[in-house]
N, C-alpha and C. Protein backbone atom coordinates (compact mmCIF):
# COMPACT_ATOMS: atom_id res chain seq x y z
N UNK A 1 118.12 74.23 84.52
CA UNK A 1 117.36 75.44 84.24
C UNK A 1 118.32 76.50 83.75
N UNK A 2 117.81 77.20 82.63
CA UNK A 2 118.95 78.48 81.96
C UNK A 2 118.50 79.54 82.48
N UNK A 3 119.27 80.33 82.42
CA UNK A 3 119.18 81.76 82.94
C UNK A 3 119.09 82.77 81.99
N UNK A 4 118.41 82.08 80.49
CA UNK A 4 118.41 83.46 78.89
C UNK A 4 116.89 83.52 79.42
N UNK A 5 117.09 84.53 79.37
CA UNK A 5 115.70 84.96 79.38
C UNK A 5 114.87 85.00 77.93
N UNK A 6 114.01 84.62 77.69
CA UNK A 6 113.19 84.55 76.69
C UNK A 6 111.74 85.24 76.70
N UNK A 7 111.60 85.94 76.25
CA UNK A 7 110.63 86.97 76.49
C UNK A 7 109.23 86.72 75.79
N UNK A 8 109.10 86.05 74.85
CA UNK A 8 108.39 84.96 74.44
C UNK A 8 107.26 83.73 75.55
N UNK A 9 108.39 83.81 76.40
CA UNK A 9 107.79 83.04 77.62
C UNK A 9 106.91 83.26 79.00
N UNK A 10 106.53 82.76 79.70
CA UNK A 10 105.73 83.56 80.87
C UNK A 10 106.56 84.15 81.39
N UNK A 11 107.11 85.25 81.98
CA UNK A 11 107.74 86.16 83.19
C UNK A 11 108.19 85.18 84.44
N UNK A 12 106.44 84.63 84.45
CA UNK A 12 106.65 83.76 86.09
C UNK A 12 107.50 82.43 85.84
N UNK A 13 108.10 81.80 84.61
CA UNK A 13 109.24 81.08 84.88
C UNK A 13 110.92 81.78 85.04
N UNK A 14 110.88 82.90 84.94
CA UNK A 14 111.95 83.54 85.87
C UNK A 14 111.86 84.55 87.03
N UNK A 15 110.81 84.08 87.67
CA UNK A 15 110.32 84.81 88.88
C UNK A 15 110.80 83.59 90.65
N UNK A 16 111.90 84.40 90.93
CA UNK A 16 112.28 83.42 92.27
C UNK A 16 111.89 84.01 93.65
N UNK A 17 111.59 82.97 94.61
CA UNK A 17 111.07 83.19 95.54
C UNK A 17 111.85 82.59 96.68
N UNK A 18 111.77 83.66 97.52
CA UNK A 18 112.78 83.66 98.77
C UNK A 18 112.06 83.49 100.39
N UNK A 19 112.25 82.91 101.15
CA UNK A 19 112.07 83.59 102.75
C UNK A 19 113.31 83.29 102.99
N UNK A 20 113.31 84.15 104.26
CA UNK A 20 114.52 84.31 105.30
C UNK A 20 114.35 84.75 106.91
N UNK A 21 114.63 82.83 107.17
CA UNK A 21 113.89 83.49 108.60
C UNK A 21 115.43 84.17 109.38
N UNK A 22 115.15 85.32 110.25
CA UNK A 22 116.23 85.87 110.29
C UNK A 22 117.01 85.60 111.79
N UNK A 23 116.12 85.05 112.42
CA UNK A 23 116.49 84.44 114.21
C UNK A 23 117.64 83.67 113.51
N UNK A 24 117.63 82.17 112.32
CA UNK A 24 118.18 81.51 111.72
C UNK A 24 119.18 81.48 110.96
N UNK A 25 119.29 83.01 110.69
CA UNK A 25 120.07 83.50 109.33
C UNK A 25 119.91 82.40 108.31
N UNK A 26 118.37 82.26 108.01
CA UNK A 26 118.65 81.08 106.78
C UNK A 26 117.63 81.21 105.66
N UNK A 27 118.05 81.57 104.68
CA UNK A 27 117.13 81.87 103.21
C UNK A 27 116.76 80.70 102.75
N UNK A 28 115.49 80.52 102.36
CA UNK A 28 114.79 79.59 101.80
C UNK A 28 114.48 80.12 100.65
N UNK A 29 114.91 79.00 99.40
CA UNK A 29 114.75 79.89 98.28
C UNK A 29 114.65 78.62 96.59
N UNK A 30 113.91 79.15 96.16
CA UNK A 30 113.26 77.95 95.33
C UNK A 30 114.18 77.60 93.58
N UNK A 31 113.89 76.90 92.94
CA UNK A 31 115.00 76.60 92.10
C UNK A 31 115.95 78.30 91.04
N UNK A 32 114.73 79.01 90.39
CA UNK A 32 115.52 79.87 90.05
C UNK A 32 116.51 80.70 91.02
N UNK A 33 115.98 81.08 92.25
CA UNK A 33 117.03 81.65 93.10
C UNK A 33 118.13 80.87 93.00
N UNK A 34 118.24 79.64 93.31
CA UNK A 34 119.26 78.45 93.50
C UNK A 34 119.92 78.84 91.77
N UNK A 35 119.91 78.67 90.92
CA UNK A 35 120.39 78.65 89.78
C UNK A 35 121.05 79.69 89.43
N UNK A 36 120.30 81.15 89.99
CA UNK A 36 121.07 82.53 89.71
C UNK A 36 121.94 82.77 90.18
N UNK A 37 121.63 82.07 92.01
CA UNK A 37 122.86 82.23 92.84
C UNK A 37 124.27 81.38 92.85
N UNK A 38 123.78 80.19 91.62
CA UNK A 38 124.77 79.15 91.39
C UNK A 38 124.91 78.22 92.60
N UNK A 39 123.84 77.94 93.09
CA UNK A 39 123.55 76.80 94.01
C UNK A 39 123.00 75.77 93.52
N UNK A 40 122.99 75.17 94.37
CA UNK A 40 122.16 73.11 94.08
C UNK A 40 120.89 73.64 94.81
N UNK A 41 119.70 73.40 94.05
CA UNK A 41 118.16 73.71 94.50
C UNK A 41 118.44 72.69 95.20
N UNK A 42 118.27 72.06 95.96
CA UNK A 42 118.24 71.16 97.13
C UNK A 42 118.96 71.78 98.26
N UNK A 43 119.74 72.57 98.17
CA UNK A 43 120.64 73.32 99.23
C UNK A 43 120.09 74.58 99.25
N UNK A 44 119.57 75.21 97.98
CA UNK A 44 119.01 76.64 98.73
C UNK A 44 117.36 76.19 99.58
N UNK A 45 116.46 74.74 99.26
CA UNK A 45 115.39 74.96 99.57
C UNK A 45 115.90 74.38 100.97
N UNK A 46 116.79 74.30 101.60
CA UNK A 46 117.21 73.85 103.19
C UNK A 46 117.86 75.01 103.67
N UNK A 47 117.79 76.04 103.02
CA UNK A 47 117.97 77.08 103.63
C UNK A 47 118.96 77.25 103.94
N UNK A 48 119.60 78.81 103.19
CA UNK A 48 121.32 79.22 103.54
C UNK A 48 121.55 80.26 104.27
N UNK A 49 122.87 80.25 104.60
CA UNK A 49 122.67 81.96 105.15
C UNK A 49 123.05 82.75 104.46
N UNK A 50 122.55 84.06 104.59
CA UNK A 50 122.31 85.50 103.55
C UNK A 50 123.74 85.78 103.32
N UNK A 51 124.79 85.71 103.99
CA UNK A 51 126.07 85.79 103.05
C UNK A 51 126.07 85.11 101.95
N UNK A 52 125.38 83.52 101.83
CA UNK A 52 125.93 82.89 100.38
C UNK A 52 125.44 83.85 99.35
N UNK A 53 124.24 84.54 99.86
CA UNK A 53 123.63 85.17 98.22
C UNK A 53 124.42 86.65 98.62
N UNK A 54 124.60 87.27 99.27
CA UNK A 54 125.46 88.65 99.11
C UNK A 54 126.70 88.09 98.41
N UNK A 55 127.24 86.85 98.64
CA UNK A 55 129.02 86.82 97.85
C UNK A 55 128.85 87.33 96.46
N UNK A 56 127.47 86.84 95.64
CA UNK A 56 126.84 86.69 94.47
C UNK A 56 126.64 88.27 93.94
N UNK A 57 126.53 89.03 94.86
CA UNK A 57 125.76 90.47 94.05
C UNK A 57 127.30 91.03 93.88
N UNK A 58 126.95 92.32 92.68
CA UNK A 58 127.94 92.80 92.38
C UNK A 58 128.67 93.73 93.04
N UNK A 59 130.02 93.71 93.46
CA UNK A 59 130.32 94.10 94.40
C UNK A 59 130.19 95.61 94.65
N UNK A 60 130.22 96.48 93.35
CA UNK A 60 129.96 98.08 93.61
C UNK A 60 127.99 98.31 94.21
N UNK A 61 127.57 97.27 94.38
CA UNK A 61 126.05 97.15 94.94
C UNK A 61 125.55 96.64 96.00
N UNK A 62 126.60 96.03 96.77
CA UNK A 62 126.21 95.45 97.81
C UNK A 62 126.11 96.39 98.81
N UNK A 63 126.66 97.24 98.72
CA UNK A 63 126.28 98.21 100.19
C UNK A 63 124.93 98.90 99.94
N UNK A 64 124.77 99.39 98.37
CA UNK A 64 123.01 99.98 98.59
C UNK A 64 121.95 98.79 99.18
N UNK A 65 122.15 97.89 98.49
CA UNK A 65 121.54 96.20 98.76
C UNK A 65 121.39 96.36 100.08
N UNK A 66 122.71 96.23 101.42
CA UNK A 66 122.30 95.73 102.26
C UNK A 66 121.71 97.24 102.87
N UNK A 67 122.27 98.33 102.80
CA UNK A 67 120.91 99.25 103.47
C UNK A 67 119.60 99.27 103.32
N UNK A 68 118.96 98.81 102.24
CA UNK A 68 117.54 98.51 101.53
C UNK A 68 117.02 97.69 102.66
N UNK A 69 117.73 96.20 102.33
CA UNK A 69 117.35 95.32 103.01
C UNK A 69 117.09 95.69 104.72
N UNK A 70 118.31 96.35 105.61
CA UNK A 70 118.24 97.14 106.93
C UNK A 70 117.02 97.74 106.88
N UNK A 71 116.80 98.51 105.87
CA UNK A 71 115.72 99.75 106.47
C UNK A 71 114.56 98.93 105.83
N UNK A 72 114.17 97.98 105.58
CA UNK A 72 113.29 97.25 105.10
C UNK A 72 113.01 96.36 106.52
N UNK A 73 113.92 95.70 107.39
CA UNK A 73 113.97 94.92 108.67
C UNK A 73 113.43 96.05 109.47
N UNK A 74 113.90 97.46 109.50
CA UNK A 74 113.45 98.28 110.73
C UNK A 74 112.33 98.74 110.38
N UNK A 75 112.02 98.95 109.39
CA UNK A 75 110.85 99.64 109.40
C UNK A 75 109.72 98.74 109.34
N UNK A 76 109.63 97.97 108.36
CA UNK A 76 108.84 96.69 108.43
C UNK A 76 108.08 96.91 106.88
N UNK A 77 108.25 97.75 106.30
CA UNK A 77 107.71 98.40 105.00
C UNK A 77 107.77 97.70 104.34
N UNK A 78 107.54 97.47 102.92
CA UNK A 78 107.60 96.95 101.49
C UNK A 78 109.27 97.28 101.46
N UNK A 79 109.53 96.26 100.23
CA UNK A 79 110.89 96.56 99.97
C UNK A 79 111.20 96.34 99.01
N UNK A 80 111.68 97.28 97.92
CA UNK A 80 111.29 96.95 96.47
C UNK A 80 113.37 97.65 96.09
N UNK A 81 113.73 96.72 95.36
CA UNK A 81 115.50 97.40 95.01
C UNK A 81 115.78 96.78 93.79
N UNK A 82 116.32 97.02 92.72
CA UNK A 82 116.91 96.98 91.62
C UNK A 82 118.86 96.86 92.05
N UNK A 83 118.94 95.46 91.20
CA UNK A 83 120.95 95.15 91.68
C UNK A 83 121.08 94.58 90.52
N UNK A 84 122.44 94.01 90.20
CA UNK A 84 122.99 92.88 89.95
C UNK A 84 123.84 91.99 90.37
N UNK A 85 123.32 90.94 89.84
CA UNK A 85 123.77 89.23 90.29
C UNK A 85 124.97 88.59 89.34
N UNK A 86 126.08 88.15 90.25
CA UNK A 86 127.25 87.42 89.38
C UNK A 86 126.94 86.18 89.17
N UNK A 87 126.79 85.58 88.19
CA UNK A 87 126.42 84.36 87.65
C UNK A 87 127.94 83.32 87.79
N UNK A 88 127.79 82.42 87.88
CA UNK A 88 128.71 81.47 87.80
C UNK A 88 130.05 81.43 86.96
N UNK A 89 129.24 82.12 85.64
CA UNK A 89 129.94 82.37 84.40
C UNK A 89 130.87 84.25 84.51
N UNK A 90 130.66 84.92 85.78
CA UNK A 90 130.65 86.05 85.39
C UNK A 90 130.15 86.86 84.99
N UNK A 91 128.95 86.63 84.49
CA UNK A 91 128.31 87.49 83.19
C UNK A 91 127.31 88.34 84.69
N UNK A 92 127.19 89.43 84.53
CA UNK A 92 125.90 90.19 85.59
C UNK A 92 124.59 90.10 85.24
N UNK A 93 123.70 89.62 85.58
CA UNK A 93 122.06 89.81 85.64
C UNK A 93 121.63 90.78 86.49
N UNK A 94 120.73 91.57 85.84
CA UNK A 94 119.80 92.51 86.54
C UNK A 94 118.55 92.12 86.78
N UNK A 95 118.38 92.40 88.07
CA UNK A 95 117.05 91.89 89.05
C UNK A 95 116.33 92.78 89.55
N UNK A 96 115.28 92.92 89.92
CA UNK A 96 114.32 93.49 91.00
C UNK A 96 113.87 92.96 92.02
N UNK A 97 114.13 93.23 93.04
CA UNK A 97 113.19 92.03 94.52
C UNK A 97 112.84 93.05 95.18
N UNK A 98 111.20 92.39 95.45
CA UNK A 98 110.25 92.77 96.30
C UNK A 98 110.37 92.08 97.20
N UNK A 99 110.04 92.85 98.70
CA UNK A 99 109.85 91.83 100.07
C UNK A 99 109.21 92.53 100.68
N UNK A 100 109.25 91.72 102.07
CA UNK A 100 108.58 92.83 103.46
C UNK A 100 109.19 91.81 104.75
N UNK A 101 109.40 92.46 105.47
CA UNK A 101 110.14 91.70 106.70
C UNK A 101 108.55 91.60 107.59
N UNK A 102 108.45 90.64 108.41
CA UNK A 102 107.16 90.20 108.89
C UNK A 102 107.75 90.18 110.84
N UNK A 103 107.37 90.47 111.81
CA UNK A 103 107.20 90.79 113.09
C UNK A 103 106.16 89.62 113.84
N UNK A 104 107.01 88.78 114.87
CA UNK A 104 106.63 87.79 115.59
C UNK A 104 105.76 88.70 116.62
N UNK A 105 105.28 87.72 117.06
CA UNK A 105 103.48 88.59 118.40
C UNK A 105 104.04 89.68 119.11
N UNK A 106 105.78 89.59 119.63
CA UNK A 106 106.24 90.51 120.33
C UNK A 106 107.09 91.77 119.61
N UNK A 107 106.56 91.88 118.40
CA UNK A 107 107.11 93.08 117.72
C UNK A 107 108.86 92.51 117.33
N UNK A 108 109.06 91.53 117.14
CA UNK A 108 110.42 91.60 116.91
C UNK A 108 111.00 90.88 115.30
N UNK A 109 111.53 91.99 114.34
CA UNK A 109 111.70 91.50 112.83
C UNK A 109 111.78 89.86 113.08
N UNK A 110 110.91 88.78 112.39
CA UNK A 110 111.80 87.36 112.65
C UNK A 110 111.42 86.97 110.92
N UNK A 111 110.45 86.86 110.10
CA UNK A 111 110.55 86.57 108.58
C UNK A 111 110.50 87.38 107.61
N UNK A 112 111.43 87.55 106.74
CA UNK A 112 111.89 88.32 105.45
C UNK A 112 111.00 87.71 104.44
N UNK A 113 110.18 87.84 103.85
CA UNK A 113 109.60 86.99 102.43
C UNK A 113 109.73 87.88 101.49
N UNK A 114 110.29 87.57 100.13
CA UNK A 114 109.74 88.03 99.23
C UNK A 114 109.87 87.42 97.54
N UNK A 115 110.31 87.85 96.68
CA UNK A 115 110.04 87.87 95.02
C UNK A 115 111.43 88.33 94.12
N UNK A 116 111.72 87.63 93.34
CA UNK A 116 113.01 88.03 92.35
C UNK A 116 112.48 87.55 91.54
N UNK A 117 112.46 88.92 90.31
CA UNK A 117 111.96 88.98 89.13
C UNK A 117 113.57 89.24 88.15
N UNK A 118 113.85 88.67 87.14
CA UNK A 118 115.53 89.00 86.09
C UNK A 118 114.71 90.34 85.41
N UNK A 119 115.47 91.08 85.19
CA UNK A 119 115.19 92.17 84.72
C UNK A 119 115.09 93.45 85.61
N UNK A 120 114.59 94.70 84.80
CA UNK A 120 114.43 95.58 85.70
C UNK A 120 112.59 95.76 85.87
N UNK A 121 111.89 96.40 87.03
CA UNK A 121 110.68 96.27 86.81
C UNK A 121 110.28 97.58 87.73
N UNK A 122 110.65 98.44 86.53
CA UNK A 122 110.07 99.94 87.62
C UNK A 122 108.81 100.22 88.09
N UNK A 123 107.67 99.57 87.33
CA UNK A 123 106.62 99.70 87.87
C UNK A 123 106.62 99.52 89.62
N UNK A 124 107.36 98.38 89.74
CA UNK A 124 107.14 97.70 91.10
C UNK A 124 107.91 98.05 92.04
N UNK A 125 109.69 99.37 91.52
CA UNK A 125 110.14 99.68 92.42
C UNK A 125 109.80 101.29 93.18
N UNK A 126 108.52 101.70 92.67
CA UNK A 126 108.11 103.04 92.28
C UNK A 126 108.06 103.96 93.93
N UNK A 127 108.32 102.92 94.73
CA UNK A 127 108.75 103.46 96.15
C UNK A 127 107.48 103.73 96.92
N UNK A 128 107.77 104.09 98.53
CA UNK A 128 107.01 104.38 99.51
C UNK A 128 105.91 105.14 98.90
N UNK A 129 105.96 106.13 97.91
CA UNK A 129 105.48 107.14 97.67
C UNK A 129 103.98 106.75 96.49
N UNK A 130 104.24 105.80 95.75
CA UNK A 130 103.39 105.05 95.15
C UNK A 130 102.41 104.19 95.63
N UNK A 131 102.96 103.38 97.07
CA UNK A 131 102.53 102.74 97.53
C UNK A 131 101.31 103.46 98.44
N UNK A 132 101.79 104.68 98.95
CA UNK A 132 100.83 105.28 99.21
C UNK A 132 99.98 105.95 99.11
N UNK A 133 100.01 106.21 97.63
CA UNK A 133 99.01 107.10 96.85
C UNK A 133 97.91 106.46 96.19
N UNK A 134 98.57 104.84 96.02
CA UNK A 134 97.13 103.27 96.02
C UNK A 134 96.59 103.51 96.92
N UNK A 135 97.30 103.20 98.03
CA UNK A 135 96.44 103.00 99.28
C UNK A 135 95.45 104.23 99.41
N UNK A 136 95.43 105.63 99.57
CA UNK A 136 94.95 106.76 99.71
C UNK A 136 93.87 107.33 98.15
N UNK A 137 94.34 106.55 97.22
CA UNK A 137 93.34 106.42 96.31
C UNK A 137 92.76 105.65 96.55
N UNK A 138 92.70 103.89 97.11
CA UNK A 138 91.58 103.41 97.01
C UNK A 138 90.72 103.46 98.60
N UNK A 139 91.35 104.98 99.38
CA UNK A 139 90.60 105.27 100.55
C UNK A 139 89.23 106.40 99.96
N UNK A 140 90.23 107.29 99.18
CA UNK A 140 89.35 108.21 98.74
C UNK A 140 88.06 107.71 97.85
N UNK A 141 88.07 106.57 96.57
CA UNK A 141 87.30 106.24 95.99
C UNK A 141 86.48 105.29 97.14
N UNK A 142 86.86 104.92 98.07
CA UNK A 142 85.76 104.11 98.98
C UNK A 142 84.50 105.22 99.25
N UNK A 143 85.22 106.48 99.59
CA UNK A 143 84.78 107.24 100.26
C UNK A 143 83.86 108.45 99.54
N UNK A 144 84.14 108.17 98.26
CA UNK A 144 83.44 108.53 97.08
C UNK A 144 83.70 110.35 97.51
N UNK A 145 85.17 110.57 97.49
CA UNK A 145 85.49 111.71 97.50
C UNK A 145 86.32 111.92 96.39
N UNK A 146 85.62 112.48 95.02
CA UNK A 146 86.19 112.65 94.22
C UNK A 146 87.22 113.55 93.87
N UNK A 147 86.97 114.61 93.79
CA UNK A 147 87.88 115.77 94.36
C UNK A 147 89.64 115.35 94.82
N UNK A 148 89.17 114.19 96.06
CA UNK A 148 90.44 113.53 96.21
C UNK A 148 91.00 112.58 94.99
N UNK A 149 90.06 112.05 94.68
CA UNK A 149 90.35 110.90 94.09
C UNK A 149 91.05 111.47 92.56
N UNK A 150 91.05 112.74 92.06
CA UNK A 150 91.25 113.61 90.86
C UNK A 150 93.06 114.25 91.48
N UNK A 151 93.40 114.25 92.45
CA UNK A 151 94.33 115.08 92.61
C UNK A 151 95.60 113.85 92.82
N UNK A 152 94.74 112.76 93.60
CA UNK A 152 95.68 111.52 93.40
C UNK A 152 96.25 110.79 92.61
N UNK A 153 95.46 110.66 91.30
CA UNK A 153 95.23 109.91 89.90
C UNK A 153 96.38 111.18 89.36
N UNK A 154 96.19 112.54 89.70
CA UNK A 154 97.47 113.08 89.15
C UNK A 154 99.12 112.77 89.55
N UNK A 155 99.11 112.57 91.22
CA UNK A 155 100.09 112.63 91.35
C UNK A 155 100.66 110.89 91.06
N UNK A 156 99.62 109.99 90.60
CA UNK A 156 99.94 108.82 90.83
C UNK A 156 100.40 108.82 88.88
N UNK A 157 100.34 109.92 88.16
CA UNK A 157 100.63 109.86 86.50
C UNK A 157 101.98 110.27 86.82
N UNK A 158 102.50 111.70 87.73
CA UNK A 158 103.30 112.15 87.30
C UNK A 158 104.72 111.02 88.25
N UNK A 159 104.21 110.32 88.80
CA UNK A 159 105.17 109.24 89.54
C UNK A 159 105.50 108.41 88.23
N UNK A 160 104.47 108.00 88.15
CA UNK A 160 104.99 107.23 86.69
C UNK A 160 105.64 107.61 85.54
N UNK A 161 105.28 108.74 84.93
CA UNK A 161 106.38 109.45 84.58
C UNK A 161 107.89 109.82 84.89
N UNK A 162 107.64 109.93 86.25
CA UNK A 162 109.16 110.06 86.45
C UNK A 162 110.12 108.94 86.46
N UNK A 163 108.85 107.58 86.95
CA UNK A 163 109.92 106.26 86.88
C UNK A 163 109.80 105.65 85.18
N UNK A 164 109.14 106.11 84.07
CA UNK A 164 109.32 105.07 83.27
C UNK A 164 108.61 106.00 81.75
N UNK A 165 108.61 107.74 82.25
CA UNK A 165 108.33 108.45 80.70
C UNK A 165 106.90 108.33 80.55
N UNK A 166 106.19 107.26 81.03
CA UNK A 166 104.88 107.05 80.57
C UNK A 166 103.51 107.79 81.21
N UNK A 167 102.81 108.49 81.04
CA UNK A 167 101.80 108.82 82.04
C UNK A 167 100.41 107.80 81.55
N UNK A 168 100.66 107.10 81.27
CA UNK A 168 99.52 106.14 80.83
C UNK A 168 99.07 105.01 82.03
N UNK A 169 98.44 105.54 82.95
CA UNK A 169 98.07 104.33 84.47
C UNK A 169 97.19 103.03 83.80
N UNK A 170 96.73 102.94 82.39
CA UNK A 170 96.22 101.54 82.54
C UNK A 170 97.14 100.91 81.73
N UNK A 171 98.21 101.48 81.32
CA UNK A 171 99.08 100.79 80.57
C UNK A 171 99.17 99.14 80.94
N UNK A 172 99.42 97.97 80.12
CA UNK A 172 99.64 96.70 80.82
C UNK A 172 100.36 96.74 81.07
N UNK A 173 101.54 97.20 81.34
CA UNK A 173 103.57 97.25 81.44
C UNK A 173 102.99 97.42 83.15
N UNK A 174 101.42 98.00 83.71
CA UNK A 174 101.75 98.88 85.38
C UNK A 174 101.31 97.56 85.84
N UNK A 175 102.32 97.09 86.70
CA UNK A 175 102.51 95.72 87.00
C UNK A 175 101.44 96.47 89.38
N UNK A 176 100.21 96.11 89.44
CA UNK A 176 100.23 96.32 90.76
C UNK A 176 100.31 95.04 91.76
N UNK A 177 101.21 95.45 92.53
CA UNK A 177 100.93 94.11 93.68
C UNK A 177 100.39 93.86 94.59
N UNK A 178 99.84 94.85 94.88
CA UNK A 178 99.03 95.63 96.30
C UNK A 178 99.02 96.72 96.98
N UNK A 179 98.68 96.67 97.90
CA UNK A 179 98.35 97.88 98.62
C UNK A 179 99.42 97.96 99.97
N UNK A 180 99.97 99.05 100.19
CA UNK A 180 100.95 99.10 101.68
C UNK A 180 99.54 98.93 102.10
């Protein structure tokens, strides 16, 4: 599997997918992860531990990386970060990964899941603040409080604007994944 991105092509053949159960310290992670990280897909889908893929990120990024990831375990939130990845060859790739750390019956962080997309994808890193202005827009339109629903749709343009110039919300580029 290559790592050129071809843009021509679906997105979702360079879209990699990760868990990490964390009692285990062991990432489960499917062939593109394995390839970016310069692993044998047979060894990342048996699961590694999260140092093999930190050796991989670039080293002036690994400390924002692993605070993301921390305050993503404590809080339990969405977790959306923009890095780059050292390829085998040297060369850096830029990524986006989405996750959410998941809480066993007794409240205690135990699975990390999430998504690596190559590229950058601001729609999707648009933060806490986006996430909650979906959610609170699609409370207000339940609730058929328009008024709300007019002041949200603003602040949910000028977010977008700030991450990507555009105030256009049906643009196809606004990639949504859900709702916090």
């Amino acid at each position: 599997m290559s790592l050129a991105v071809n843009r021509t092509e679906s997105d979702a053949r360079y879209t990699g997918l990760f868990t990490w159960d964390l009692k285990a310290d062991a990432v489960y992670a499917d062939e593109v992860m394995a390839v970016l990280f310069g692993m044998e897909p047979e060894k990342a889908k048996k699961g590694q531990p999260i140092i093999e893929y930190l050796h991989k990120i670039v080293p002036a990024e690994k400390s924002g990386l692993k605070d993301a990831i921390d305050d993503a375990i404590l809080s339990g939130d969405r977790y959306s970060h923009k890095y780059k990845v050292l390829t085998q060859n040297e060369d850096q790739v830029e990524v986006t990964t989405i996750g959410q750390c998941f809480r066993d019956a007794s409240g205690t962080p135990s699975v990390y899941a999430g998504v690596m997309y190559l590229g950058w994808h601001d729609d999707l890193s648009a933060g806490p603040a986006f996430w909650h202005c979906l959610r609170a827009l699609s409370l207000a339109q339940a609730n058929r409080r328009l008024d709300i629903v007019k002041n949200i749709e603003k602040a949910l343009k000028l977010l977008r604007k700030k991450l990507t110039g555009n105030l256009d919300l049906t643009s196809p580029n606004l990639v949504f994944t859900g709702n916090r």
